[in-house]
N, C-alpha and C. Protein backbone atom coordinates (compact mmCIF):
# COMPACT_ATOMS: atom_id res chain seq x y z
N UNK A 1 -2.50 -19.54 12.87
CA UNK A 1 -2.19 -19.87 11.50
C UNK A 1 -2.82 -18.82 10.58
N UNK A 2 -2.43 -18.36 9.76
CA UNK A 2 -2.45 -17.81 8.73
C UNK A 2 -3.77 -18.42 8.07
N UNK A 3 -4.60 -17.40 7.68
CA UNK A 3 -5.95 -17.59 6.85
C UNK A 3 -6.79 -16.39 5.98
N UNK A 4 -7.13 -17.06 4.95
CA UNK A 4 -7.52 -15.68 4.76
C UNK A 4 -8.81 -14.83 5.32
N UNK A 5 -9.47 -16.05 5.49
CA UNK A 5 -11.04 -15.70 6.06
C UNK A 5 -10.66 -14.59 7.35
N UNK A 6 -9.06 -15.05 7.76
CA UNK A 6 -9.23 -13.73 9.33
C UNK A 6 -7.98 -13.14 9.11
N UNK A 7 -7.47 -12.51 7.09
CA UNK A 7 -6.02 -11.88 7.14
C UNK A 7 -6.63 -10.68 6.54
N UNK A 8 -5.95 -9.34 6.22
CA UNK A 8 -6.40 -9.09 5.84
C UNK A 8 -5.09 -7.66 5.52
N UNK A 9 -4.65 -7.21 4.08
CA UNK A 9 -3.36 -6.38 4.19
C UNK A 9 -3.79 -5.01 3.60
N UNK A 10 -3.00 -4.35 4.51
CA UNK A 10 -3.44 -2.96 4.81
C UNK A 10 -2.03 -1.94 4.02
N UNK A 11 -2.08 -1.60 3.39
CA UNK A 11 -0.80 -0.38 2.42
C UNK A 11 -1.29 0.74 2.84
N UNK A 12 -0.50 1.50 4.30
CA UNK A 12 -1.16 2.78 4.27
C UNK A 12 -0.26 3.69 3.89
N UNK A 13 -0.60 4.56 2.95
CA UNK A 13 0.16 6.32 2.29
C UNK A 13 0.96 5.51 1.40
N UNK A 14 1.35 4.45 0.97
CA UNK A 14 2.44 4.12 0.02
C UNK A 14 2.35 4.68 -1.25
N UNK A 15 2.86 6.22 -0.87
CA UNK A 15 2.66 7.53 -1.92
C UNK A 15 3.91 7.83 -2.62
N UNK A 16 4.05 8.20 -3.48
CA UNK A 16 4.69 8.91 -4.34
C UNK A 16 5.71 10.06 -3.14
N UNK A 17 5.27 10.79 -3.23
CA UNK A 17 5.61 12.05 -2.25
C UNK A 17 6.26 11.37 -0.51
N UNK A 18 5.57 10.81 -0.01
CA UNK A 18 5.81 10.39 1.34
C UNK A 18 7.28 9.25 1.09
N UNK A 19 6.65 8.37 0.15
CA UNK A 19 7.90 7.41 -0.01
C UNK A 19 9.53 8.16 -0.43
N UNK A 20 9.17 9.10 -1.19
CA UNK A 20 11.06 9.82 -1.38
C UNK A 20 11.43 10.73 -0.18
N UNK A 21 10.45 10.93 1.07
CA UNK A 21 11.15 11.25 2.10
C UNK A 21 11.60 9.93 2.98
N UNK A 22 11.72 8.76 2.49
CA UNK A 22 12.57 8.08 3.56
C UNK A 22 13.80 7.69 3.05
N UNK A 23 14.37 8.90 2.08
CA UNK A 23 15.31 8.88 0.96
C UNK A 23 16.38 7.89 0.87
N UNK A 24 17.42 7.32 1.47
CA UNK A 24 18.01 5.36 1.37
C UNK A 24 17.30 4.89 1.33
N UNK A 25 16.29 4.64 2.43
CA UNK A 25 15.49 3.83 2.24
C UNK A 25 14.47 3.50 2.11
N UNK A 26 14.24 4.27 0.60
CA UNK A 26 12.83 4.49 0.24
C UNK A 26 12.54 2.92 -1.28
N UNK A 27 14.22 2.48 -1.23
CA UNK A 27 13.92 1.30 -2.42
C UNK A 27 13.90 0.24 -1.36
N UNK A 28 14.70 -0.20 -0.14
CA UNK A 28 13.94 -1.06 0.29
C UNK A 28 12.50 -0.98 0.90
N UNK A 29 11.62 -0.12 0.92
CA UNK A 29 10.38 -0.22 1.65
C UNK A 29 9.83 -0.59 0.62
N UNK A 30 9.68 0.47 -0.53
CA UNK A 30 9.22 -0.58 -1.79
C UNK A 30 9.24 -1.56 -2.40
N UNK A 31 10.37 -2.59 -2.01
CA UNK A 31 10.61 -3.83 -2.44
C UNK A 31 9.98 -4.42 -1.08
N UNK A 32 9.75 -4.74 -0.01
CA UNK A 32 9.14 -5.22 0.80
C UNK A 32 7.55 -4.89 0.73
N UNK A 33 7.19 -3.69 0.26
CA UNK A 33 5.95 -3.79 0.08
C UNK A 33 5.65 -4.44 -1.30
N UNK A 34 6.05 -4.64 -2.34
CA UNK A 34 6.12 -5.37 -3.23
C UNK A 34 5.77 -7.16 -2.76
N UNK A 35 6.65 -7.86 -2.00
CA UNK A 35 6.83 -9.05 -1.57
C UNK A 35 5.26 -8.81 -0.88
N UNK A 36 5.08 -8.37 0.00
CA UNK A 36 3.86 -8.27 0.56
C UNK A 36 2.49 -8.05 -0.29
N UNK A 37 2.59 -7.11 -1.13
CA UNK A 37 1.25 -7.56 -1.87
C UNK A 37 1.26 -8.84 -2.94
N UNK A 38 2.26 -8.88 -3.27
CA UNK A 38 2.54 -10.38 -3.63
C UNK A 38 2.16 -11.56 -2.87
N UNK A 39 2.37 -11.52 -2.19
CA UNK A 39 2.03 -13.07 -1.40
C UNK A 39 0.72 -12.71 -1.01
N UNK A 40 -0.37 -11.16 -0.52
CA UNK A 40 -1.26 -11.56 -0.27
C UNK A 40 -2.26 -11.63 -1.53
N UNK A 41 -1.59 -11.38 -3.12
CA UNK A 41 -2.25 -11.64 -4.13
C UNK A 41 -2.84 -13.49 -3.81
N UNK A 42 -1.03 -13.79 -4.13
CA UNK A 42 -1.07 -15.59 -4.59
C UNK A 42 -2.17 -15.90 -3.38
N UNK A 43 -2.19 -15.88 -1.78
CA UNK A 43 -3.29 -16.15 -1.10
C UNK A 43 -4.32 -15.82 -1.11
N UNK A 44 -4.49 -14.66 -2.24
CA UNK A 44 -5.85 -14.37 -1.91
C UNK A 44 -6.61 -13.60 -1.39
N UNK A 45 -5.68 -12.99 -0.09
CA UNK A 45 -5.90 -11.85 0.91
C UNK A 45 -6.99 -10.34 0.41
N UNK A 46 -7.87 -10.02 1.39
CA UNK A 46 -8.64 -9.06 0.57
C UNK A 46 -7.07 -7.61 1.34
N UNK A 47 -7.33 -6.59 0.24
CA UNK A 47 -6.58 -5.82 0.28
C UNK A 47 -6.94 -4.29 0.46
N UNK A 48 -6.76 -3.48 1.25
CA UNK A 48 -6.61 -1.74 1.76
C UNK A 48 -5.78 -1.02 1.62
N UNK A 49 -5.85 0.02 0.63
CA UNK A 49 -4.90 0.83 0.18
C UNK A 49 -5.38 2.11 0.27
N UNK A 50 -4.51 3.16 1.22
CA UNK A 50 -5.14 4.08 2.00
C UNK A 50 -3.93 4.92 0.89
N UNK A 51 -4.91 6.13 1.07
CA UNK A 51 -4.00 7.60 0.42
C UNK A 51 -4.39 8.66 1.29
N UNK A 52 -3.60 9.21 1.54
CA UNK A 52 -3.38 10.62 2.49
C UNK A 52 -3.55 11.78 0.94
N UNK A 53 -3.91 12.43 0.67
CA UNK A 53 -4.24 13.48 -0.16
C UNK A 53 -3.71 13.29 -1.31
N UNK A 54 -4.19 12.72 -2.31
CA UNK A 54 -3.33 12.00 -3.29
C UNK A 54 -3.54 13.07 -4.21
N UNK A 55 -4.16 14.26 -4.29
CA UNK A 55 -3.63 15.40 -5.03
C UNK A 55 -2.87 15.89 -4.70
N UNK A 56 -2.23 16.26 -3.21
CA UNK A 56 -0.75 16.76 -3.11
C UNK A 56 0.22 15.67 -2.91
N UNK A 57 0.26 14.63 -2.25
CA UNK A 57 1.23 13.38 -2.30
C UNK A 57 1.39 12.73 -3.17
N UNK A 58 0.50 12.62 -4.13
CA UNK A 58 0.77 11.42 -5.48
C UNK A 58 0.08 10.25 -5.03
N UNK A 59 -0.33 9.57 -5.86
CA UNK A 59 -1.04 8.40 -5.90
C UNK A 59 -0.15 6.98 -5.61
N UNK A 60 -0.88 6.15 -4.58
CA UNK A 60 -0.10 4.88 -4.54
C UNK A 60 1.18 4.27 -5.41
N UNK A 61 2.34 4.20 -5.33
CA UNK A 61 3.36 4.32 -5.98
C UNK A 61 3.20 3.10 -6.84
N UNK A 62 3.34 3.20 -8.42
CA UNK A 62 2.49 2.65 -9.22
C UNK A 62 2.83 0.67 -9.15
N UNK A 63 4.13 0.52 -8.81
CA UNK A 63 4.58 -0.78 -8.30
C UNK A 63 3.61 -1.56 -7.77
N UNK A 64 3.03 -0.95 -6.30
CA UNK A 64 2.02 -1.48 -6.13
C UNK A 64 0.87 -1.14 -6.14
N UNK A 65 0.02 -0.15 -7.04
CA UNK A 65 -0.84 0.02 -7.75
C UNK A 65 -1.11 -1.29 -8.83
N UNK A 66 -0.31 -1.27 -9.43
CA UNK A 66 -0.03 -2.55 -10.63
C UNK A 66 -0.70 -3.71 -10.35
N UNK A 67 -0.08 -4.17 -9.07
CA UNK A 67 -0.74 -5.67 -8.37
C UNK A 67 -1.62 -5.10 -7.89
N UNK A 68 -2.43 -4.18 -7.58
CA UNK A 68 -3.65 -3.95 -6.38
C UNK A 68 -4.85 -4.03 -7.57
N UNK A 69 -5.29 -4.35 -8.58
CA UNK A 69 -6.41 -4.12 -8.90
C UNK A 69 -8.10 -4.57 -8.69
N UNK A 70 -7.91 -5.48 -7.65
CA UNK A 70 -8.73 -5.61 -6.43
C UNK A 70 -8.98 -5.96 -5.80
N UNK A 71 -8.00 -4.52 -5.01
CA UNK A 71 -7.92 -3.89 -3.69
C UNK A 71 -9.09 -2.90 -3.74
N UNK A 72 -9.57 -2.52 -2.13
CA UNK A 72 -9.98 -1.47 -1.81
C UNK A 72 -9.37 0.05 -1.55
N UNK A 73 -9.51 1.28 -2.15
CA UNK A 73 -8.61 2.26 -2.17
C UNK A 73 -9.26 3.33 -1.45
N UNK A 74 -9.01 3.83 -0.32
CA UNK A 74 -9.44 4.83 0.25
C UNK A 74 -8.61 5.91 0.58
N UNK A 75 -8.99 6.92 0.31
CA UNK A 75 -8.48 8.04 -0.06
C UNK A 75 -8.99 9.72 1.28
N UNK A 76 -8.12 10.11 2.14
CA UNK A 76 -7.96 10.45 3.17
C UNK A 76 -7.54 12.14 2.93
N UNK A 77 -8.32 12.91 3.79
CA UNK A 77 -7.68 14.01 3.64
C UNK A 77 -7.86 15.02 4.83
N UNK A 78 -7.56 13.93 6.29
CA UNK A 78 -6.79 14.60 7.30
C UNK A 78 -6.28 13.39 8.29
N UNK A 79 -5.33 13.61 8.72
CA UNK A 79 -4.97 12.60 10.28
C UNK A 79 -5.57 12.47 11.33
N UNK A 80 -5.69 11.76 11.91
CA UNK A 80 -6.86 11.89 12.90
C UNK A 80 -6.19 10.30 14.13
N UNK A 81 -6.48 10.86 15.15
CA UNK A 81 -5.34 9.70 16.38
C UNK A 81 -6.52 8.51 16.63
């Protein structure tokens, strides 16, 4: 079951730059990530919002920037497996 004490939602790169390369379908990913920080607002959910180099990619795409104001934002600048 679903809780928050053991949920916990993770937005990784949902960038500016990264999101218009999945070019069709770059408005449905954003509307599903939308629904998703939505519902883990109304529950409550603590929240992770990762950026891959947000001086060359752009910053969390402001949609869900908007609802994230606290979230945790960590900010990344290499890949690593």
């Amino acid at each position: 079951m679903l809780k928050k004490e053991n949920s916990l939602f993770i937005g990784i790169d949902i960038q500016e730059k990264l999101v218009s390369m999945l070019g069709e379908n770059s408005n449905q990913m954003i509307e599903n990530s939308i629904k998703l920080k939505k519902t883990s607002n109304i529950l409550n959910i603590d929240t992770i919002l990762t950026e891959q180099y947000p001086k060359g990619l752009g910053s969390t795409i402001l949609s869900i920037k908007e609802l994230s104001q606290n979230s945790f934002f960590f900010e990344k600048s290499e890949f690593s497996i």
